[in-house]
PDB file of N, CA and C in Angstrom:
ATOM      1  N   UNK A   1       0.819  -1.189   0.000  1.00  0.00           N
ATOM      2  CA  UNK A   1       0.000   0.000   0.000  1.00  0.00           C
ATOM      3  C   UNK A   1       0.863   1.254   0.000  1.00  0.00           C
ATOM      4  N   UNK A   2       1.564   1.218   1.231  1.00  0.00           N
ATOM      5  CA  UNK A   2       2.799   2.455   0.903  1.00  0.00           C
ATOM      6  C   UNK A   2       3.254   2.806  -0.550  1.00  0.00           C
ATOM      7  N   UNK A   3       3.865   1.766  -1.065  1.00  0.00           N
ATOM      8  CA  UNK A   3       4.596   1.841  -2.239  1.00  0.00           C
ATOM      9  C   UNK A   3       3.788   2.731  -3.693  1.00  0.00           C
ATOM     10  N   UNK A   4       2.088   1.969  -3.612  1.00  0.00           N
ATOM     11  CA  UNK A   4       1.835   2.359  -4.259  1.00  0.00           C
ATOM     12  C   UNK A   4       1.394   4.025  -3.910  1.00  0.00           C
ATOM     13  N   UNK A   5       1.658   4.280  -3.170  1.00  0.00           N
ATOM     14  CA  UNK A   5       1.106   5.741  -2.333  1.00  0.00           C
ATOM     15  C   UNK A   5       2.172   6.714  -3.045  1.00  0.00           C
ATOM     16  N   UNK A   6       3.578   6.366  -2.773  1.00  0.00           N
ATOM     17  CA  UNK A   6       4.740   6.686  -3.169  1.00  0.00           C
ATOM     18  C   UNK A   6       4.625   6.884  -4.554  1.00  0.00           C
ATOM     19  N   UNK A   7       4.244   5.772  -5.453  1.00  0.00           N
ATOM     20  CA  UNK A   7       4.486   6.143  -6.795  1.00  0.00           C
ATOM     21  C   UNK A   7       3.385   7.181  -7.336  1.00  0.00           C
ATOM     22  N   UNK A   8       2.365   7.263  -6.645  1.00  0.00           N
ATOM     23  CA  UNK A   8       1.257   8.015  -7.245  1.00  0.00           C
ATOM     24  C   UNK A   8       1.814   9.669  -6.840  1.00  0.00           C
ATOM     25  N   UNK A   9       2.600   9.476  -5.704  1.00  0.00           N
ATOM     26  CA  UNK A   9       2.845  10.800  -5.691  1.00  0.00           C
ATOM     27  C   UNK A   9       3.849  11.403  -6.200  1.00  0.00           C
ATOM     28  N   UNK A  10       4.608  10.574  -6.339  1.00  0.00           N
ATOM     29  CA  UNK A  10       5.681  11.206  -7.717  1.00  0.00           C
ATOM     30  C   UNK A  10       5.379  11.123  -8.983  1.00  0.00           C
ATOM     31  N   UNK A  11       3.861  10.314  -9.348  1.00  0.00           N
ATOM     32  CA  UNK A  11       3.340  10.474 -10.752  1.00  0.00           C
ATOM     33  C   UNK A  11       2.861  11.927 -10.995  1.00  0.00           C
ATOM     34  N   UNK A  12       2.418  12.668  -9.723  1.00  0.00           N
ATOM     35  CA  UNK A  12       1.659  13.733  -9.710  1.00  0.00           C
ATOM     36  C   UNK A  12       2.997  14.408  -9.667  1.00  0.00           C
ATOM     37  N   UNK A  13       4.044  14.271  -8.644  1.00  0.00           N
ATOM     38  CA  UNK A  13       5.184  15.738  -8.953  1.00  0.00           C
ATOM     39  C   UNK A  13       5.345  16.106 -10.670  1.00  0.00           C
ATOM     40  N   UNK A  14       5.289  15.038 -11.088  1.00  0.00           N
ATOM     41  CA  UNK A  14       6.027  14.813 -12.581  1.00  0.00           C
ATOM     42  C   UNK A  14       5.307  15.657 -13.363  1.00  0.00           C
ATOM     43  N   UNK A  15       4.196  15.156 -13.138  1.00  0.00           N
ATOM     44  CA  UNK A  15       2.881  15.383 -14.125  1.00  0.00           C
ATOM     45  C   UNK A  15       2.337  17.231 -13.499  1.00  0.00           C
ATOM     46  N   UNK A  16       2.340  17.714 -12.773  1.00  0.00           N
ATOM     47  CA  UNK A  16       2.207  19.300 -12.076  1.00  0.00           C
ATOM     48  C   UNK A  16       3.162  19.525 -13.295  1.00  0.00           C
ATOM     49  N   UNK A  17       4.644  19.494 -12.821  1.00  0.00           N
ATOM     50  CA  UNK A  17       5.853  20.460 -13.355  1.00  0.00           C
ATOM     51  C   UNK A  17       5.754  19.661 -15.273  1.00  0.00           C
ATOM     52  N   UNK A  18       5.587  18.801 -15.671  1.00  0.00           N
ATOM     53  CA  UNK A  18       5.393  19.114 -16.857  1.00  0.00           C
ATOM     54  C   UNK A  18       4.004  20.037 -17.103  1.00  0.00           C
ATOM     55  N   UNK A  19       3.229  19.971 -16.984  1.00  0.00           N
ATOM     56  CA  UNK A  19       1.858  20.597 -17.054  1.00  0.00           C
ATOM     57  C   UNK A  19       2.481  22.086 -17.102  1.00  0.00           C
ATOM     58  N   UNK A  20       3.115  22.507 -15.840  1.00  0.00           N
ATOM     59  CA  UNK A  20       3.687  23.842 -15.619  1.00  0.00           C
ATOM     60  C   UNK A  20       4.727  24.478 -16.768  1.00  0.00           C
ATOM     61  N   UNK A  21       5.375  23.555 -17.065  1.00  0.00           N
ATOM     62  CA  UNK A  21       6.507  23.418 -18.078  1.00  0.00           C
ATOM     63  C   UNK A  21       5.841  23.840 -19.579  1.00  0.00           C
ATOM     64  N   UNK A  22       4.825  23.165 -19.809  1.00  0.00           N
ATOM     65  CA  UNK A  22       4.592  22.784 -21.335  1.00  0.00           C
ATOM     66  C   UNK A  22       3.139  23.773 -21.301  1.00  0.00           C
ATOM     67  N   UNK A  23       2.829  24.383 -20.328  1.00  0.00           N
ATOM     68  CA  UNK A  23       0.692  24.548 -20.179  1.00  0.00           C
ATOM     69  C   UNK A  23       1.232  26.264 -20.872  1.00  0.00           C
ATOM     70  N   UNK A  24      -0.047  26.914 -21.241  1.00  0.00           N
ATOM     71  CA  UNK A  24      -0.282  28.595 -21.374  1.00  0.00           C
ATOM     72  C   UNK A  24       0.374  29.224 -20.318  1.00  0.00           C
ATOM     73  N   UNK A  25       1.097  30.396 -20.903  1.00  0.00           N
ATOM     74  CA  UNK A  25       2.029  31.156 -20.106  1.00  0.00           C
ATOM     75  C   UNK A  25       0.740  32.024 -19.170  1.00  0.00           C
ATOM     76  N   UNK A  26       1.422  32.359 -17.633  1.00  0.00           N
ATOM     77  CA  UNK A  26       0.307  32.951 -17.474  1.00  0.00           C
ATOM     78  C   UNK A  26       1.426  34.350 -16.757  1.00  0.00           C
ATOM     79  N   UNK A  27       2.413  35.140 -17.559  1.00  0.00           N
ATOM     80  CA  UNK A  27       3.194  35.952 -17.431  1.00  0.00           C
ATOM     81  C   UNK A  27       2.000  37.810 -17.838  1.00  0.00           C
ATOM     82  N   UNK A  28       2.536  38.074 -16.757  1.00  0.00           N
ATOM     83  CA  UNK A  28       1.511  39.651 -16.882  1.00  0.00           C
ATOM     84  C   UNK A  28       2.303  40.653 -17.147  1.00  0.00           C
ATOM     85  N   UNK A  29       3.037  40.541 -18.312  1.00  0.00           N
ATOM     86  CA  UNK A  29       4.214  40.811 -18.572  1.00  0.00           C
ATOM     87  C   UNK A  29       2.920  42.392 -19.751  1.00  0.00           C
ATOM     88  N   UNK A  30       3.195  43.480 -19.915  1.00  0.00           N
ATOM     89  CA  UNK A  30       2.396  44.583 -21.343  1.00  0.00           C
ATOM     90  C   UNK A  30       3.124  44.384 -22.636  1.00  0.00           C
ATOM     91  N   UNK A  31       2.027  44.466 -23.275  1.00  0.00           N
ATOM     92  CA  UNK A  31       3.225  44.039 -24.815  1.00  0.00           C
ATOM     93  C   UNK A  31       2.969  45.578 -25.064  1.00  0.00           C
ATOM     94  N   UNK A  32       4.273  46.219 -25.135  1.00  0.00           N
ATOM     95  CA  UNK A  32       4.646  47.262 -25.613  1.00  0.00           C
ATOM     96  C   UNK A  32       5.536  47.585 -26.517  1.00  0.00           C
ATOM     97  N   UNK A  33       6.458  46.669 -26.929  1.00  0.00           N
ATOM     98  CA  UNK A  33       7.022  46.692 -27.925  1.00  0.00           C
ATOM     99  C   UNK A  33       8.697  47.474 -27.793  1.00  0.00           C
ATOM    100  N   UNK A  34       9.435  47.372 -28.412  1.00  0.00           N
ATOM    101  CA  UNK A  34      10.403  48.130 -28.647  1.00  0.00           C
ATOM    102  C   UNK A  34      10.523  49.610 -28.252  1.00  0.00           C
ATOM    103  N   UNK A  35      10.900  49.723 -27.551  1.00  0.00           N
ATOM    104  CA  UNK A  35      11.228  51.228 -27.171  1.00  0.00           C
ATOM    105  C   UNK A  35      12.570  51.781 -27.134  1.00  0.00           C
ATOM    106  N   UNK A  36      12.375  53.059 -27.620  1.00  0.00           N
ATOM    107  CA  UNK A  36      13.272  53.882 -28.034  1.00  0.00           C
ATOM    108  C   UNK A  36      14.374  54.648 -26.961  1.00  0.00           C
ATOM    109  N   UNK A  37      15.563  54.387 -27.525  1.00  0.00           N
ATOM    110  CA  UNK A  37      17.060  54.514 -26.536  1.00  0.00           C
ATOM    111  C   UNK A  37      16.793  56.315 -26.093  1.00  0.00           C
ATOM    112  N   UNK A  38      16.431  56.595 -24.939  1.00  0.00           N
ATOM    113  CA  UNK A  38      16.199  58.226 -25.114  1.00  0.00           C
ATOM    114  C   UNK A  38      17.733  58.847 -24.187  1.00  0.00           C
ATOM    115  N   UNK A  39      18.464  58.055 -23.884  1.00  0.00           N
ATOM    116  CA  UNK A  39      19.611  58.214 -23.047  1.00  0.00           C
ATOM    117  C   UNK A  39      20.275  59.001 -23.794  1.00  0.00           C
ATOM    118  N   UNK A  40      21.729  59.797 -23.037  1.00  0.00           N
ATOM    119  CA  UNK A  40      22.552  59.835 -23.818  1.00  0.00           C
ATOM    120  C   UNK A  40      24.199  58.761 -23.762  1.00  0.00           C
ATOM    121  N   UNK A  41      24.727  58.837 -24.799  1.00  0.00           N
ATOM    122  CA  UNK A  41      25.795  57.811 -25.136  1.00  0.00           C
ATOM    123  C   UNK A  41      26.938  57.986 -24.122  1.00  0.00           C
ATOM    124  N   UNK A  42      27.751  56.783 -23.966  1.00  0.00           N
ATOM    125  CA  UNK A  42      28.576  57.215 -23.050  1.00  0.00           C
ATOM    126  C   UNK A  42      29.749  58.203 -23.716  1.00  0.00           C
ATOM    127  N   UNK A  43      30.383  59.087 -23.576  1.00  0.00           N
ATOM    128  CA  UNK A  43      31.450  59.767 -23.831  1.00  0.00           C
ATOM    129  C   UNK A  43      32.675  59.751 -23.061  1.00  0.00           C
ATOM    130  N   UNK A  44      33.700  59.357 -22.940  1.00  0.00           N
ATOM    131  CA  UNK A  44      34.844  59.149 -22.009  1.00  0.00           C
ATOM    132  C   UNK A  44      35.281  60.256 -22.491  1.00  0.00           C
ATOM    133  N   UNK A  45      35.472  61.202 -22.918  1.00  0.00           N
ATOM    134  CA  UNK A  45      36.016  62.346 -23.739  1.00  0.00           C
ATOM    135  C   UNK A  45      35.281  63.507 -22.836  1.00  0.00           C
ATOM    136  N   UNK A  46      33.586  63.312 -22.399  1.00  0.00           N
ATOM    137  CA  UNK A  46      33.474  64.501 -21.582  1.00  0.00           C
ATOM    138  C   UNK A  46      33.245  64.061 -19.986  1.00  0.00           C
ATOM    139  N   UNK A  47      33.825  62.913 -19.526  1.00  0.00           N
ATOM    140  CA  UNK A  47      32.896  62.450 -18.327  1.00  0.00           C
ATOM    141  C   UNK A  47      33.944  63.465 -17.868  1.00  0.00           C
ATOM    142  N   UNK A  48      33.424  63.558 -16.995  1.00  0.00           N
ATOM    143  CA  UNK A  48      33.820  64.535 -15.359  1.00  0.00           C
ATOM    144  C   UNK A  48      34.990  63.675 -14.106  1.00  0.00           C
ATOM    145  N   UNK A  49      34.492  62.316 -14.335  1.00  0.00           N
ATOM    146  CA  UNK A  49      34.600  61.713 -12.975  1.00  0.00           C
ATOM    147  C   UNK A  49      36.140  60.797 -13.832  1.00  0.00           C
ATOM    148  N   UNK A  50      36.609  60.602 -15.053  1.00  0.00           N
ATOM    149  CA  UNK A  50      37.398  60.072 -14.938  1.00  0.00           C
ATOM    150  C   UNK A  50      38.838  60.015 -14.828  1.00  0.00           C
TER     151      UNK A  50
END
């Protein structure tokens, strides 16, 4: 009885993390797309600090 207790529950670890692995992303991530560099470049020519 144990044993089979044991295997059922590592059938289920397996079977969760593939499910998790392989299932619809559920990331709440905005699709915004590419956005534009508004910084300015580094210059070693005017930094201050070097």
């Amino acid at each position: 009885m144990a044993i089979s207790k044991i295997i059922a529950n590592i059938t289920q670890y397996i079977s969760e993390a593939a499910m998790r692995i392989f299932g619809p992303n559920d990331d709440a991530y905005p699709v915004i797309g590419v956005q534009p560099f508004t910084g300015e470049p580094y210059d070693k020519r005017t930094n201050a600090y070097d």
